[in-house]
N, C-alpha and C. Protein backbone atom coordinates (compact mmCIF):
# COMPACT_ATOMS: atom_id res chain seq x y z
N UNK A 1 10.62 -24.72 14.79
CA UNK A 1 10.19 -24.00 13.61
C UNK A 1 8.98 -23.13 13.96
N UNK A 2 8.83 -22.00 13.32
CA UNK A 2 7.95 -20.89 14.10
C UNK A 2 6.63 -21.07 13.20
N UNK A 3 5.54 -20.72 13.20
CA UNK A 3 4.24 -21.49 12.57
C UNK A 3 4.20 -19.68 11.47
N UNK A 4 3.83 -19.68 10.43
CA UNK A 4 3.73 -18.34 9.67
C UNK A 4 3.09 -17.23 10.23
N UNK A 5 2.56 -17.11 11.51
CA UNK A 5 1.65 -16.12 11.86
C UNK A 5 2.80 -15.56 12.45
N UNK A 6 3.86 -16.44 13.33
CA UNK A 6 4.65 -15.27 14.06
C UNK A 6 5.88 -14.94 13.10
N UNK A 7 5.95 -15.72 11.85
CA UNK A 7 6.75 -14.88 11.22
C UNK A 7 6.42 -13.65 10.22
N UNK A 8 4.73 -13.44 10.24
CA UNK A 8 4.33 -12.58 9.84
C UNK A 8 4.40 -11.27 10.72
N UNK A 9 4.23 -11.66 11.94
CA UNK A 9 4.09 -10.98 12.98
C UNK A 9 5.81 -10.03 13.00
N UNK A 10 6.90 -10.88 12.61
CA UNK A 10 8.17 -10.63 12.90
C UNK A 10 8.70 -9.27 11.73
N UNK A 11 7.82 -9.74 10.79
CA UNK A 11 8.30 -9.36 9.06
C UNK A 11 7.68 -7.87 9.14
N UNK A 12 6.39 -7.97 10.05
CA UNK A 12 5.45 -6.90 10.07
C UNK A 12 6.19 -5.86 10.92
N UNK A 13 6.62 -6.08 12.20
CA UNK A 13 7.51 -5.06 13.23
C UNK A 13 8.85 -4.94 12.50
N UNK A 14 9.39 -5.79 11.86
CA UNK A 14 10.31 -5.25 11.27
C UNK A 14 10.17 -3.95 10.24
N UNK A 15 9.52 -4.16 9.08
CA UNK A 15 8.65 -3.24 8.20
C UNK A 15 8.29 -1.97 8.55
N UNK A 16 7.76 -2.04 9.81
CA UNK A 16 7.14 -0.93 10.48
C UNK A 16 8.33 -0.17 11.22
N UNK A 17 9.32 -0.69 11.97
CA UNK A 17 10.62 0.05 12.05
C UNK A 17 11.17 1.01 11.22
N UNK A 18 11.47 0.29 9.97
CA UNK A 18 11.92 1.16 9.20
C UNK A 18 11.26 1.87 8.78
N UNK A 19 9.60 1.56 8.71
CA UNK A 19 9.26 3.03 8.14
C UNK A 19 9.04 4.41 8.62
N UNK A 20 9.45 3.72 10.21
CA UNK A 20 9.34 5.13 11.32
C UNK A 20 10.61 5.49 11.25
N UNK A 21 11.58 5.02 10.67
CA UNK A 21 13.40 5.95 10.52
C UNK A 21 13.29 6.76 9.54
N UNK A 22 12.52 6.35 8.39
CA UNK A 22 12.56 6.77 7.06
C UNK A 22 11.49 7.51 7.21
N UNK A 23 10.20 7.62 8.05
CA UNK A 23 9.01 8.60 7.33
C UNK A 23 9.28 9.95 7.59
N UNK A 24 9.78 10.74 8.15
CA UNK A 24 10.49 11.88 8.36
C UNK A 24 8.72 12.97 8.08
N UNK A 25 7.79 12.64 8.68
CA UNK A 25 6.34 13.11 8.23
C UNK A 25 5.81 13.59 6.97
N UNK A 26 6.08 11.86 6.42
CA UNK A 26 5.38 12.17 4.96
C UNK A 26 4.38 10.38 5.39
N UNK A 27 3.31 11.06 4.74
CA UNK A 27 2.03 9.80 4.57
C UNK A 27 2.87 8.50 4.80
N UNK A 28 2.10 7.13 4.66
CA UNK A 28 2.50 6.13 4.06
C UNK A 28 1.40 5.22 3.30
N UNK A 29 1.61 4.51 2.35
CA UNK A 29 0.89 3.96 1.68
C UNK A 29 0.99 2.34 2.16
N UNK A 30 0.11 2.23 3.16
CA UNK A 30 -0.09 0.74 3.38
C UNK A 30 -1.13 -0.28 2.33
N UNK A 31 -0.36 -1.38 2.35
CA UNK A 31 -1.12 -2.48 1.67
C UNK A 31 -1.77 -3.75 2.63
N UNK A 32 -3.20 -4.19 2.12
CA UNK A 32 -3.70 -5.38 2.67
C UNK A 32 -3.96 -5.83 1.96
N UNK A 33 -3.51 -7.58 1.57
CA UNK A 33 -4.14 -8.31 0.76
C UNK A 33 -4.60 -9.63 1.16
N UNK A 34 -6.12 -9.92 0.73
CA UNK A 34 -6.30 -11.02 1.00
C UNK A 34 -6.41 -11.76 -0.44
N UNK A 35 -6.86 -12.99 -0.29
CA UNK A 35 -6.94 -14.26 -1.57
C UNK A 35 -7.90 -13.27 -2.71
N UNK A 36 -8.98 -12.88 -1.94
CA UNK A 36 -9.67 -12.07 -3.17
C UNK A 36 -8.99 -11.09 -3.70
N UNK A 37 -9.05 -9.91 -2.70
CA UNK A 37 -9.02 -8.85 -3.08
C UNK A 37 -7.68 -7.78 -2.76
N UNK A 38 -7.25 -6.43 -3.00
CA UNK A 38 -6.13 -6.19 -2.46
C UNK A 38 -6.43 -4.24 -2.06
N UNK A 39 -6.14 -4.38 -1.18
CA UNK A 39 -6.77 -2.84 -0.54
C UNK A 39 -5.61 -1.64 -0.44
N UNK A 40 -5.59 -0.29 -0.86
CA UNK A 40 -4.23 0.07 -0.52
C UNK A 40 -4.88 1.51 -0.09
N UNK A 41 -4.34 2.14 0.98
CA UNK A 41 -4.14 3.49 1.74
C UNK A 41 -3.33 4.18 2.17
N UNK A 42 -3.52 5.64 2.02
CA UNK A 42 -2.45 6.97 2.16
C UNK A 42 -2.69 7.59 3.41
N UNK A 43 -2.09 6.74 4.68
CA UNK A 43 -2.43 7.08 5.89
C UNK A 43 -1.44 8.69 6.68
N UNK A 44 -1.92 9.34 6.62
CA UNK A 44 -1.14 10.50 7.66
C UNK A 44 -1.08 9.77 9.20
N UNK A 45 -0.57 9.36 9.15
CA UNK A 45 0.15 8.98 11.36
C UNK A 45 0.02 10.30 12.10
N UNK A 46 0.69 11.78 11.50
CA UNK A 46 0.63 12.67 12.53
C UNK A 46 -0.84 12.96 13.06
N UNK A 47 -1.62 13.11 11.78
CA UNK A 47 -2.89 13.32 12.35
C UNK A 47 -4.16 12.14 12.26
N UNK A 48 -4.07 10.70 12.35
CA UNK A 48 -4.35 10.28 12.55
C UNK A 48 -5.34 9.73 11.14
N UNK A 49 -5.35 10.29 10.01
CA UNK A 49 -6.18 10.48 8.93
C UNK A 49 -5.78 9.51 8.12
N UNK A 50 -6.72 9.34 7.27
CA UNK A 50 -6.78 8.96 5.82
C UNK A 50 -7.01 9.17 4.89
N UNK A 51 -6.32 9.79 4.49
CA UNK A 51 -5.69 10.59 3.25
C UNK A 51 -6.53 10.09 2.18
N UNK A 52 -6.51 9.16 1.21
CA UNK A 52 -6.61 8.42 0.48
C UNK A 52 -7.00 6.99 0.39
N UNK A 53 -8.04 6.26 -0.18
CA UNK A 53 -7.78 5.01 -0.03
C UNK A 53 -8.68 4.19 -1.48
N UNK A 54 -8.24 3.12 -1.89
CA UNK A 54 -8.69 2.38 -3.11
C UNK A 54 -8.86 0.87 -2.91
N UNK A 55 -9.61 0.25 -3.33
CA UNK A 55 -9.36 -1.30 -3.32
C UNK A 55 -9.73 -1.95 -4.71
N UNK A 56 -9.59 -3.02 -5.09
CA UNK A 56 -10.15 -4.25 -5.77
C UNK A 56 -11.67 -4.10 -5.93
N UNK A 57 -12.89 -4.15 -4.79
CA UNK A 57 -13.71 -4.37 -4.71
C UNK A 57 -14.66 -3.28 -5.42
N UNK A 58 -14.05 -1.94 -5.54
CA UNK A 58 -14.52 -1.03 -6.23
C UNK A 58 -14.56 -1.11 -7.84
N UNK A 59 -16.31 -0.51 -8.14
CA UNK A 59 -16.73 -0.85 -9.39
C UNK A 59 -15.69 -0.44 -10.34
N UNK A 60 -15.06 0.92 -9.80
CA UNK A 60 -14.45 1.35 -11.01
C UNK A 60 -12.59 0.32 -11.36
N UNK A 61 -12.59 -0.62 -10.79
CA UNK A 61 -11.57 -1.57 -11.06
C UNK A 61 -12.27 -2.84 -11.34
N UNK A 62 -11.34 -3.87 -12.08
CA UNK A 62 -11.61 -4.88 -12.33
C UNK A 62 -11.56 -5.53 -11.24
N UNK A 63 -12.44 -6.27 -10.89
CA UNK A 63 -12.69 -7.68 -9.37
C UNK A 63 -11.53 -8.26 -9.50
N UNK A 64 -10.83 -8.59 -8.48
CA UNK A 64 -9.68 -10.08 -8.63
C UNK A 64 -9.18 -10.09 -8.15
N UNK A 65 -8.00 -11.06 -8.07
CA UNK A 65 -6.64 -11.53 -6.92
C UNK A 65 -5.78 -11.26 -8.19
N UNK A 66 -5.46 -10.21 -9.44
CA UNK A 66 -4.74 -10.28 -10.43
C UNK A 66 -3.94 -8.83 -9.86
N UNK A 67 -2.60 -9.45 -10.87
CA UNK A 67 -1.23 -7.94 -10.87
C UNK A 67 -2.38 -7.15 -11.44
N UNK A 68 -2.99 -7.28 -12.49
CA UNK A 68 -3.91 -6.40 -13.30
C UNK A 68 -5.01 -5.15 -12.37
N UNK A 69 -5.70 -6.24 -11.68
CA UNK A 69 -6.09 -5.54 -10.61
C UNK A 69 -5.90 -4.17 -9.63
N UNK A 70 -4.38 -5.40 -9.31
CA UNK A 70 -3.62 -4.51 -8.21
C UNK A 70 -3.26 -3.07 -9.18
N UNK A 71 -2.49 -3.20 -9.95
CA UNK A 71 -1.72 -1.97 -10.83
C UNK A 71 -3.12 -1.03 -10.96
N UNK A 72 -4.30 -1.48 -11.22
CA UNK A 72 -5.67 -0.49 -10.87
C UNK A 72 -5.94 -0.03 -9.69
N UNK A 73 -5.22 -0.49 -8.87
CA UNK A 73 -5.65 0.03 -7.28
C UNK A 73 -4.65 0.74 -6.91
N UNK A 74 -3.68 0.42 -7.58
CA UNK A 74 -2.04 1.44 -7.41
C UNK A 74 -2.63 2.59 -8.12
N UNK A 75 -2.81 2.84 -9.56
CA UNK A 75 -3.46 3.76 -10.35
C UNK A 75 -4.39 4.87 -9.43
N UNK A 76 -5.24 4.26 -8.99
CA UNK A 76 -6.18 5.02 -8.28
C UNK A 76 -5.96 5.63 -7.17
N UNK A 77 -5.48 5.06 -6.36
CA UNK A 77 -4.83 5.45 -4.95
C UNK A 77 -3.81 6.49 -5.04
N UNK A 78 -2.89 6.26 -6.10
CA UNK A 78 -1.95 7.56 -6.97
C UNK A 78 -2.99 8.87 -7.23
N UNK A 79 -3.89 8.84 -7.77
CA UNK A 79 -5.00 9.59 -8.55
C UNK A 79 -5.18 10.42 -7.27
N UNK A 80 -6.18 9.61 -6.42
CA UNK A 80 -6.54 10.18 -5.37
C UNK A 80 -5.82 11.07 -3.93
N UNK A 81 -4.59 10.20 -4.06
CA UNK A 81 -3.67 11.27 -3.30
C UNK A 81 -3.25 12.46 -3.80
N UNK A 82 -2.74 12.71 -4.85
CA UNK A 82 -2.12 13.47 -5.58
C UNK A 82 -3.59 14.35 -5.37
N UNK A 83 -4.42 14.18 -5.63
CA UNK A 83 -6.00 14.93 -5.38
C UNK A 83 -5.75 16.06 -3.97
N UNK A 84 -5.42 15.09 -2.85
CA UNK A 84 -5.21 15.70 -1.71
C UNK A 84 -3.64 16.22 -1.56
N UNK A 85 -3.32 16.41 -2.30
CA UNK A 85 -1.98 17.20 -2.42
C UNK A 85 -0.65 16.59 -1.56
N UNK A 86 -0.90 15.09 -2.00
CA UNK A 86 0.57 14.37 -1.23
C UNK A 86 0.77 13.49 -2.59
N UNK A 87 1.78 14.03 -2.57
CA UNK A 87 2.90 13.57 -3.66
C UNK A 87 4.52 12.79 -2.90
N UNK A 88 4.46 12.53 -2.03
CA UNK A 88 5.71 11.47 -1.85
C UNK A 88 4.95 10.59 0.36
N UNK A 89 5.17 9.29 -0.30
CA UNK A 89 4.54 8.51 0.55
C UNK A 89 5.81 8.10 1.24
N UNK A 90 5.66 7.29 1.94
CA UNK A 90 6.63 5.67 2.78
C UNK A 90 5.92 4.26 2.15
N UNK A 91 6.44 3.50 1.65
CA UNK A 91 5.57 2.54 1.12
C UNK A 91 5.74 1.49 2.45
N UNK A 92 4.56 0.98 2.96
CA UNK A 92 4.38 -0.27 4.07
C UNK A 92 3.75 -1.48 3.59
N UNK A 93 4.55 -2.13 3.28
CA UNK A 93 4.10 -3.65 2.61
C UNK A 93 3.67 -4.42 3.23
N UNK A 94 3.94 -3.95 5.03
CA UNK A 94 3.53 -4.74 6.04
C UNK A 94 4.05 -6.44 5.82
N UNK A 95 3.02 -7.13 6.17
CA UNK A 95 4.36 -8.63 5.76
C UNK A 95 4.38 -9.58 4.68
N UNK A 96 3.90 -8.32 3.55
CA UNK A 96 4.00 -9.18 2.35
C UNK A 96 5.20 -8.87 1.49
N UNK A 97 5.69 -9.91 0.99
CA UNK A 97 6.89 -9.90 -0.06
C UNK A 97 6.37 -9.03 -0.43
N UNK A 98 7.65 -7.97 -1.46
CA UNK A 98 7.27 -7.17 -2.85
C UNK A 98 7.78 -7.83 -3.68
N UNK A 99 6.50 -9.01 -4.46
CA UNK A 99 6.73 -9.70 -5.02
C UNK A 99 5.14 -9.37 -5.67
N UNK A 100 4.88 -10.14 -7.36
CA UNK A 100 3.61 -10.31 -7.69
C UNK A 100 2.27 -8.85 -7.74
N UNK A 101 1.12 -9.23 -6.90
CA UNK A 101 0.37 -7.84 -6.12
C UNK A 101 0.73 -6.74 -6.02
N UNK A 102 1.39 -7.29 -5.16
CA UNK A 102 2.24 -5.89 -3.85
C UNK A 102 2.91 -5.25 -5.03
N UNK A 103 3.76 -5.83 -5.80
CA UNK A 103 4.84 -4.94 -6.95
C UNK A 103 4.10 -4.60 -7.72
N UNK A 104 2.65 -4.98 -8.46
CA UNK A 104 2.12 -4.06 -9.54
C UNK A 104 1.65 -3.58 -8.83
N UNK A 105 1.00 -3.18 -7.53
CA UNK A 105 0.22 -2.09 -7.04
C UNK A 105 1.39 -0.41 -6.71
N UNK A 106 2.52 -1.26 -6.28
CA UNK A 106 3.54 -0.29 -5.79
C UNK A 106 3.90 0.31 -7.58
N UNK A 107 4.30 -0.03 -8.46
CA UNK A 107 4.61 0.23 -9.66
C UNK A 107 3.96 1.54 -10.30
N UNK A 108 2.76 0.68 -10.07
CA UNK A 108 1.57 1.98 -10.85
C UNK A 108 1.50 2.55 -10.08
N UNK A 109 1.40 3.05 -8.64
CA UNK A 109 1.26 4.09 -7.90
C UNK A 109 2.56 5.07 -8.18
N UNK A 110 3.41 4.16 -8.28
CA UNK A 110 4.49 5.72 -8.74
C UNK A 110 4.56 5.95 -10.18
N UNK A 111 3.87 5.03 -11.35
CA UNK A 111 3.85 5.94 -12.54
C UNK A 111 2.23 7.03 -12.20
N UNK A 112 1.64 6.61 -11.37
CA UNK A 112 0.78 7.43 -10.89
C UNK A 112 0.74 8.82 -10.51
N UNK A 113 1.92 8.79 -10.14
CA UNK A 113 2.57 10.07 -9.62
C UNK A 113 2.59 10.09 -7.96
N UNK A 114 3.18 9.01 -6.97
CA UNK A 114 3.44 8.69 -6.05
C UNK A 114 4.64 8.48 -6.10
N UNK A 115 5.35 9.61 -5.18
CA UNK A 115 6.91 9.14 -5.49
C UNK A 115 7.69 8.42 -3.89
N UNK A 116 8.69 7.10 -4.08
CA UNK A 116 8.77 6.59 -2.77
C UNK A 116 10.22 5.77 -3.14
């Protein structure tokens, strides 16, 4: 039985595969979440940039490990890209379910106006 790090490790290269078939050079919007907090960014790969980025920890969202939260950090991160004139991402969940977090952050970023 494999211990969760290398099946994170497995879930993560998988993830990342597909989003190099599918990114055809458009951004991607990666997610990190820890127990607190949940971080999300609009990374350009070609040029190495960061486009965009929002978290939890920022005043202008509510603090927490809540969907509530997250859907504020989706909100914002939407806001702010669309700012820099990218309107369609790759979403990288990296090796978290889209379950809970991950789905209200992904949600509100596309009523945000992030399309994926």
């Amino acid at each position: 039985m494999a211990d969760n790090s290398k099946l994170e490790q497995r879930r993560r290269a998988r993830v990342r595969r597909q989003i190099r078939k599918s990114a055809n050079g458009r951004p991607r919007l990666s997610i990190f979440r820890s127990n607190k907090y949940i971080y999300a960014q609009v990374i350009d790969d070609l040029n190495g940039k960061t486009v965009a980025s929002a978290s939890s920890r920022e005043d202008a969202v509510t603090a927490g490990a809540t969907a509530a939260a997250a859907a504020a950090v989706g909100k914002l991160v939407a806001q702010r890209a669309t700012e820099q004139g990218v309107k369609e991402v790759v979403f990288d969940r990296g090796p978290y379910l889209y379950h809970g977090r991950v789905k209200a952050l992904a949600e509100a970023a596309r009523e945000g106006g992030l399309a994926f």
